[in-house]
N, C-alpha and C. Protein backbone atom coordinates (compact mmCIF):
# COMPACT_ATOMS: atom_id res chain seq x y z
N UNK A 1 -20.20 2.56 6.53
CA UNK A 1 -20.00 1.48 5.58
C UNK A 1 -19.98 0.16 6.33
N UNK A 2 -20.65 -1.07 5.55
CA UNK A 2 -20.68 -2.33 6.44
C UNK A 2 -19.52 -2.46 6.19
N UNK A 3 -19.49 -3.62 7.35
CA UNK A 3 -17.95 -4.31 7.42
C UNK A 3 -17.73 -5.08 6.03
N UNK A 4 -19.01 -5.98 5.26
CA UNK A 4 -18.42 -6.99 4.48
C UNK A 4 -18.26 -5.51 3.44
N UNK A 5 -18.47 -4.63 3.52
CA UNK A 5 -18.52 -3.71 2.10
C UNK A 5 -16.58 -3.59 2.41
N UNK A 6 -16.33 -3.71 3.69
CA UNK A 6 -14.93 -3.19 4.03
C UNK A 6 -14.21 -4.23 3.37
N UNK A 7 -14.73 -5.91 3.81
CA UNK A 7 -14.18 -6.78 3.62
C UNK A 7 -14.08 -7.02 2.03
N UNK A 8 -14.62 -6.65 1.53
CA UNK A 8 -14.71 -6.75 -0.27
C UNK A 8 -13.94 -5.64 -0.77
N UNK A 9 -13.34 -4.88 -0.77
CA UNK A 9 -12.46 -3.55 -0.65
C UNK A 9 -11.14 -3.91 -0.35
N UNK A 10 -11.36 -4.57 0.84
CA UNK A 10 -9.56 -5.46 1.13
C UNK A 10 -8.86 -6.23 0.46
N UNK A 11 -10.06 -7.28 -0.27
CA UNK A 11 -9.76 -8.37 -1.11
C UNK A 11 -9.54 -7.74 -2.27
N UNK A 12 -9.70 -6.59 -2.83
CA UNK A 12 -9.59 -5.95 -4.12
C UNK A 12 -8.43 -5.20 -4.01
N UNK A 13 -7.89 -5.20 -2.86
CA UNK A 13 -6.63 -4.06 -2.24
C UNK A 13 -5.77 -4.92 -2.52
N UNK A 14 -5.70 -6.41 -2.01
CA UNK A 14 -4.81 -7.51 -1.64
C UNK A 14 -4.47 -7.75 -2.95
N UNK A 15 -5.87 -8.27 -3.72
CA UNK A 15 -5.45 -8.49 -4.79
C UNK A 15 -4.22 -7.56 -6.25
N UNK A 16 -4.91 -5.88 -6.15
CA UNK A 16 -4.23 -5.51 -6.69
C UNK A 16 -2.75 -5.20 -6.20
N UNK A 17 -2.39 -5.15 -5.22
CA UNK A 17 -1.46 -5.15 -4.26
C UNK A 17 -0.41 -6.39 -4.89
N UNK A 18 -0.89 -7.16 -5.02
CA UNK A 18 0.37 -8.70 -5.37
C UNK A 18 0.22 -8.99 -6.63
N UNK A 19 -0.43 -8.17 -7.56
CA UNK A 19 -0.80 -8.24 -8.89
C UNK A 19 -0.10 -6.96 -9.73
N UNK A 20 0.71 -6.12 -9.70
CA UNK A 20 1.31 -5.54 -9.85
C UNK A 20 2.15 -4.91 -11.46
N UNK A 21 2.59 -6.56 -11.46
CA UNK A 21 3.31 -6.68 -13.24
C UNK A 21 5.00 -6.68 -12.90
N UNK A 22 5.68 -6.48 -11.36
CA UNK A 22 7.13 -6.78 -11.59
C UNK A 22 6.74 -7.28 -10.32
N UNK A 23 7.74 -8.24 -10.20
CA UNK A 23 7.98 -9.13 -8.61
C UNK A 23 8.50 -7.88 -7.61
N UNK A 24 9.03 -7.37 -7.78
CA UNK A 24 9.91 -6.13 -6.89
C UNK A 24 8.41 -5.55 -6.49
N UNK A 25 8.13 -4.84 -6.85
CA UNK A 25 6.54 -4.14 -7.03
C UNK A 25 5.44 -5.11 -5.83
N UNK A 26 5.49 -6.74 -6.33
CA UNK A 26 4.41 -7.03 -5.81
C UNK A 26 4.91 -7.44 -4.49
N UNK A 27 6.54 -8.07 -4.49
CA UNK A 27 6.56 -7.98 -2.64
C UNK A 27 6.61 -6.95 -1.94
N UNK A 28 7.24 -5.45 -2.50
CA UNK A 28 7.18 -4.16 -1.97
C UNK A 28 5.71 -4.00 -1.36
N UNK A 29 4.35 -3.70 -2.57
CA UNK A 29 3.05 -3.33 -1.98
C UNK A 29 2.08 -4.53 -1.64
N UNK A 30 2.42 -5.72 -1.94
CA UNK A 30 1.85 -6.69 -1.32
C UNK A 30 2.85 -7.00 0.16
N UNK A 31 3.71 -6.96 0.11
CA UNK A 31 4.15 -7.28 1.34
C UNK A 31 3.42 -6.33 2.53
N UNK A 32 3.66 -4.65 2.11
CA UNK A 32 2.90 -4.06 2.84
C UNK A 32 1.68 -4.22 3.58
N UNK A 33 0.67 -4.55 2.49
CA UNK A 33 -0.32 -4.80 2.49
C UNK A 33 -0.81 -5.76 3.81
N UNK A 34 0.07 -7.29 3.17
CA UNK A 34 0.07 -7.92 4.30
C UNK A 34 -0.12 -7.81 6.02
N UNK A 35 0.84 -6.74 5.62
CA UNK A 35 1.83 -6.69 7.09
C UNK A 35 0.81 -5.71 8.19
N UNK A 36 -0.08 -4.58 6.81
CA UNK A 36 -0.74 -3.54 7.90
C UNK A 36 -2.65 -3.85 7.76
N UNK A 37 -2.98 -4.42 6.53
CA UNK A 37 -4.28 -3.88 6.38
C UNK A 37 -4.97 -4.40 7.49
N UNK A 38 -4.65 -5.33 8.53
CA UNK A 38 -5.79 -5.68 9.52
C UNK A 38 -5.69 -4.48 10.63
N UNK A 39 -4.88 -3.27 10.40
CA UNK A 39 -5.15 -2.44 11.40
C UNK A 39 -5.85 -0.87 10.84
N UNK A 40 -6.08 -1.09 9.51
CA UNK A 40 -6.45 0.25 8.62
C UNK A 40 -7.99 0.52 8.90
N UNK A 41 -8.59 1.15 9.23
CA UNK A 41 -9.83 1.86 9.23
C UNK A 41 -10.34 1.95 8.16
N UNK A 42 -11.45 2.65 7.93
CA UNK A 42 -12.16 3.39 6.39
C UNK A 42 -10.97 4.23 6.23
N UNK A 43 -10.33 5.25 6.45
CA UNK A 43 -9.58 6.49 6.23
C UNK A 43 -8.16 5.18 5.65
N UNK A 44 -7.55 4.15 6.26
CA UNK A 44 -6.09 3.67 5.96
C UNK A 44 -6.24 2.94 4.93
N UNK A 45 -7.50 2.33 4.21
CA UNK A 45 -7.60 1.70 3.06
C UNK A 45 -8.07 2.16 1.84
N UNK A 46 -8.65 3.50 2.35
CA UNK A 46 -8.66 4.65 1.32
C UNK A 46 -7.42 5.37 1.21
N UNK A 47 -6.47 5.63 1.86
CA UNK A 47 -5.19 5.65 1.89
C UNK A 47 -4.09 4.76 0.84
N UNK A 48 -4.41 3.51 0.98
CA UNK A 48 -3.96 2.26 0.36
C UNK A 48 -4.45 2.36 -1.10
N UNK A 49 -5.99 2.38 -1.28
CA UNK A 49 -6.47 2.54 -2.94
C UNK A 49 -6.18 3.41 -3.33
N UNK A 50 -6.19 4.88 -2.98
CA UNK A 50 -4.90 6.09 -3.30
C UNK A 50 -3.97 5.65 -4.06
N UNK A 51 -3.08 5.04 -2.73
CA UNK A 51 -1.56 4.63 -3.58
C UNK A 51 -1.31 3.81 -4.21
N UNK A 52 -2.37 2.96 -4.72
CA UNK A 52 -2.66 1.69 -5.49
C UNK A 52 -2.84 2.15 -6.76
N UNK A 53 -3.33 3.57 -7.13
CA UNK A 53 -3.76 4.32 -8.43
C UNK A 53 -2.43 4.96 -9.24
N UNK A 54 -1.39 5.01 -7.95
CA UNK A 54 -0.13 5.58 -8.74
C UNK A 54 1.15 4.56 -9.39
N UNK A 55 1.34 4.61 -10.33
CA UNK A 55 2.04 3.80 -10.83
C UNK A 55 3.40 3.16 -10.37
N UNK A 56 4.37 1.99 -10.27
CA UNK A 56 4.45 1.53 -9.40
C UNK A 56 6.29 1.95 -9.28
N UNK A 57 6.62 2.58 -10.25
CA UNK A 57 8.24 2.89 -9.86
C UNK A 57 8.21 4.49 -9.21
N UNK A 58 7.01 5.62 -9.36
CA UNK A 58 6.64 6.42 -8.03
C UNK A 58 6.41 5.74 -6.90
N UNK A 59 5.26 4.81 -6.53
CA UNK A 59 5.04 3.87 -5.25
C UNK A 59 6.65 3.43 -5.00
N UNK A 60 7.04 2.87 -5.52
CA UNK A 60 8.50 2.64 -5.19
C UNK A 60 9.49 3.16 -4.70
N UNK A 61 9.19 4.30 -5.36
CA UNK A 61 10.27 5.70 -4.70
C UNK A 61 10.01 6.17 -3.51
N UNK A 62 8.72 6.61 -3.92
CA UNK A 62 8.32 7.14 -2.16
C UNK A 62 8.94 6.17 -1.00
N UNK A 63 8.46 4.72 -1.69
CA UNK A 63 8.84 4.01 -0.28
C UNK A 63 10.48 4.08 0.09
N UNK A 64 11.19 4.21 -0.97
CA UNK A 64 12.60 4.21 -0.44
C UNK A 64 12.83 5.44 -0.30
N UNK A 65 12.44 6.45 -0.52
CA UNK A 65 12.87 8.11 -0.36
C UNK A 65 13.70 8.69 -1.17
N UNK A 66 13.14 7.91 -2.46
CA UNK A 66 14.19 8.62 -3.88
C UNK A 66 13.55 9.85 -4.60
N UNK A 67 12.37 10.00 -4.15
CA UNK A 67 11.78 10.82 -5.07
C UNK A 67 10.39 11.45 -3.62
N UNK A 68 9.76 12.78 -3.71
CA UNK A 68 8.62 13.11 -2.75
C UNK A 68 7.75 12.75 -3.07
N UNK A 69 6.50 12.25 -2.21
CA UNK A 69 5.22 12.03 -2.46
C UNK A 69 4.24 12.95 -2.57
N UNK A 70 3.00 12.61 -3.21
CA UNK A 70 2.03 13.58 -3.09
C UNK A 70 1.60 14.24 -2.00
N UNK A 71 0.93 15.03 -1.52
CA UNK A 71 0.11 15.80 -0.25
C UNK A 71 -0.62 14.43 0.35
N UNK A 72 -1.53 13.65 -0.50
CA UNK A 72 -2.08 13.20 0.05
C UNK A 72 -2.18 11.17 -0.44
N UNK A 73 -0.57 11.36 -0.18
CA UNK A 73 0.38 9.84 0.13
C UNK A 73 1.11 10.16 1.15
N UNK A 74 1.71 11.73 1.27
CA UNK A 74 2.65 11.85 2.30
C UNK A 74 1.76 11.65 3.80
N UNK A 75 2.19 11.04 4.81
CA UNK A 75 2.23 10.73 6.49
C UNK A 75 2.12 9.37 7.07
N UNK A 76 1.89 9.25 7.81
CA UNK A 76 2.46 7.58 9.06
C UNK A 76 2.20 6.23 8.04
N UNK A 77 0.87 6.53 7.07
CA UNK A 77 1.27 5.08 6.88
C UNK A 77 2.41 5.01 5.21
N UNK A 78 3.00 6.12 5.06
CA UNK A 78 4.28 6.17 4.17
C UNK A 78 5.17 6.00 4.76
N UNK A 79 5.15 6.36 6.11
CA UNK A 79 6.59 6.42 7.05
C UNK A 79 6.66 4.88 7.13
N UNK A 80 5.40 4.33 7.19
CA UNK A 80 5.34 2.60 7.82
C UNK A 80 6.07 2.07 6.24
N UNK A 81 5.50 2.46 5.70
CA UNK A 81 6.10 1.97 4.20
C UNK A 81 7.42 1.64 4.01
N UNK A 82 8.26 3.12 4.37
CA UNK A 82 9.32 3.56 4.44
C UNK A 82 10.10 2.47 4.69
N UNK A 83 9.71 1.80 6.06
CA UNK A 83 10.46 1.19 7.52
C UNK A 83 11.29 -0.54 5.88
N UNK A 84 10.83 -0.59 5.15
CA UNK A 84 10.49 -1.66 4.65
C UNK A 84 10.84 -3.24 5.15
N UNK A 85 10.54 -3.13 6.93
CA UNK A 85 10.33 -3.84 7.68
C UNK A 85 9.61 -5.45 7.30
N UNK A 86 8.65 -5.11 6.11
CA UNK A 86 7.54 -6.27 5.62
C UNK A 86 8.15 -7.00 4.88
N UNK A 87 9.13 -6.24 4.38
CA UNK A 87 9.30 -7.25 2.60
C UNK A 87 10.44 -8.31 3.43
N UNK A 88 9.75 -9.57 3.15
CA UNK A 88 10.78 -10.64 3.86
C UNK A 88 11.14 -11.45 2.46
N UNK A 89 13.18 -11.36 2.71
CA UNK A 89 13.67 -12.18 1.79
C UNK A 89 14.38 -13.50 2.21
């Protein structure tokens, strides 16, 4: 895949990412977002549009560890999630 195909994919990530519908929601997965997508590959932003498809008080949970994630939300970049290191108040 070209890069700008990558780069048009990010901007649609970013966007839905801080577009959300609750403020909690959009600094949680936009903050994320922020904090990791310049290190995600093809595989970590397909990762990201994944968890972009699940609605946002599951996304929520997972990240705080109130509830388990799917097979294929669960590993490192949930753990990064987890850390909620990004969300700056």
């Amino acid at each position: 895949m070209l890069d700008t195909d990558l780069d048009a994919r990010r901007s649609r990530a970013r966007f839905r990412a801080w577009h959300r519908g609750t403020r909690e929601a959009d600094y949680m997965i936009g903050g994320f977002f922020d904090r990791y997508h310049a290190r995600w590959d093809e595989s970590g932003l397909a990762w990201f549009e994944a968890l972009l498809e699940h609605d946002d008080v599951d996304v929520m949970a997972w990240a705080l560890g109130t509830a388990s994630p799917p097979a294929h939300i669960a590993g490192d970049h949930l753990t990064a999630m987890q850390k909620l290191d990004y969300v700056e108040i």
